[in-house]
Protein backbone atom coordinates (compact mmCIF):
# COMPACT_ATOMS: atom_id res chain seq x y z
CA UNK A 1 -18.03 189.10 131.11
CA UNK A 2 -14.77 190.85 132.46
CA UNK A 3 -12.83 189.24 135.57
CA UNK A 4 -11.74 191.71 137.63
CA UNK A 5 -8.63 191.87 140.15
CA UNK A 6 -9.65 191.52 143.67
CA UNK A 7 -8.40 194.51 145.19
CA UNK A 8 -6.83 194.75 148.47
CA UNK A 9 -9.00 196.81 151.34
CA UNK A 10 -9.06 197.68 155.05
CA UNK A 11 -10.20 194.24 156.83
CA UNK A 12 -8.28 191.86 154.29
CA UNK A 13 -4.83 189.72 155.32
CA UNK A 14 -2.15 190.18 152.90
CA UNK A 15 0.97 188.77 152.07
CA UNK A 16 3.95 190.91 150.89
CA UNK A 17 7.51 191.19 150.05
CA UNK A 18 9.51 195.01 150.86
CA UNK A 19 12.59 196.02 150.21
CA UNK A 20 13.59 199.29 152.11
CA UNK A 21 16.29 201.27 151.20
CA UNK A 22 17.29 205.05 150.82
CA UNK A 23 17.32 207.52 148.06
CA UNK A 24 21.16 205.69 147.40
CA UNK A 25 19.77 202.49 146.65
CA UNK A 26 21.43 201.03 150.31
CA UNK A 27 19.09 198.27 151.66
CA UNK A 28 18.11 198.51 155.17
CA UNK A 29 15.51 195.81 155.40
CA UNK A 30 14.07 193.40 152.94
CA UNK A 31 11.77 190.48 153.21
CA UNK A 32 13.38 188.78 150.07
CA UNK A 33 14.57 185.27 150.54
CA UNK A 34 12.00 184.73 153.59
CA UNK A 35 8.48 183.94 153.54
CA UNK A 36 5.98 186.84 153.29
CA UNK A 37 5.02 189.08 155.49
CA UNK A 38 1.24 188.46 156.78
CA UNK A 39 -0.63 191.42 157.54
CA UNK A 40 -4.09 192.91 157.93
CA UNK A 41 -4.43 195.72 156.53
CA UNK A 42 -6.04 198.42 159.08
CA UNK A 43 -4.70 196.74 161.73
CA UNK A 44 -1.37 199.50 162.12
CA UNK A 45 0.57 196.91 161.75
CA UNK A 46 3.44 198.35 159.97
CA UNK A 47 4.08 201.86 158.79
CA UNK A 48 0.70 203.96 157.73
CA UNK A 49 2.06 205.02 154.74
CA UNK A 50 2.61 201.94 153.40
CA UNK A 51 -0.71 200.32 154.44
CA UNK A 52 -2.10 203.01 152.60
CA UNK A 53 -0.29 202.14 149.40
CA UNK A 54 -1.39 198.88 150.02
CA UNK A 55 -5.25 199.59 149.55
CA UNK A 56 -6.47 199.50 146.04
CA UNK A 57 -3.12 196.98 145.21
CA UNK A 58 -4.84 193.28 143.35
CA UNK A 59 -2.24 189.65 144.19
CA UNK A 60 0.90 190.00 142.11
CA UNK A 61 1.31 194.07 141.51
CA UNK A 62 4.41 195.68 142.78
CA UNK A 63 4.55 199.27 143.51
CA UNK A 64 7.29 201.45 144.54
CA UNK A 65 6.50 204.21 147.78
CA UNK A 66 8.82 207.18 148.80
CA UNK A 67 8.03 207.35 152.36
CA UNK A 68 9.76 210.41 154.02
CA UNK A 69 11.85 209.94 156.79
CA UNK A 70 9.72 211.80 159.17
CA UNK A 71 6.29 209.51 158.15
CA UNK A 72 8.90 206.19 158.81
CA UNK A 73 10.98 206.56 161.91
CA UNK A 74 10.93 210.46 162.80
């Protein structure tokens, strides 16, 4: 019998850590060295590109996201 990750959908509360920074590695924003954020994911309530990247994700992966400028703050 195979155990397999719970994966994260639409409907589910999260907890994560971010770092944001640009394509020069300066950090704009991070969540390191505070508690995690709490989210639900569908809920908008942070950027749609990264609840997207989100989805699919099981407790414990990372994953790095390009998000372009104009999908973040444009």
């Amino acid at each position: 019998m195979s155990s397999q990750p719970v994966r994260a959908k639409n409907g589910d509360t999260v907890l994560l850590h971010y770092v944001c920074k640009d394509e020069d590695g300066i950090i704009y924003d991070t969540t390191r060295g505070t508690p995690p954020l709490r989210i639900i994911l569908g809920d908008h309530e942070i950027l749609p590109a990264v609840e997207k990247a989100l989805v699919g994700m099981a407790a414990g992966e990372s994953k790095q996201v390009f998000i372009p400028f104009a999908e973040a703050y444009g």
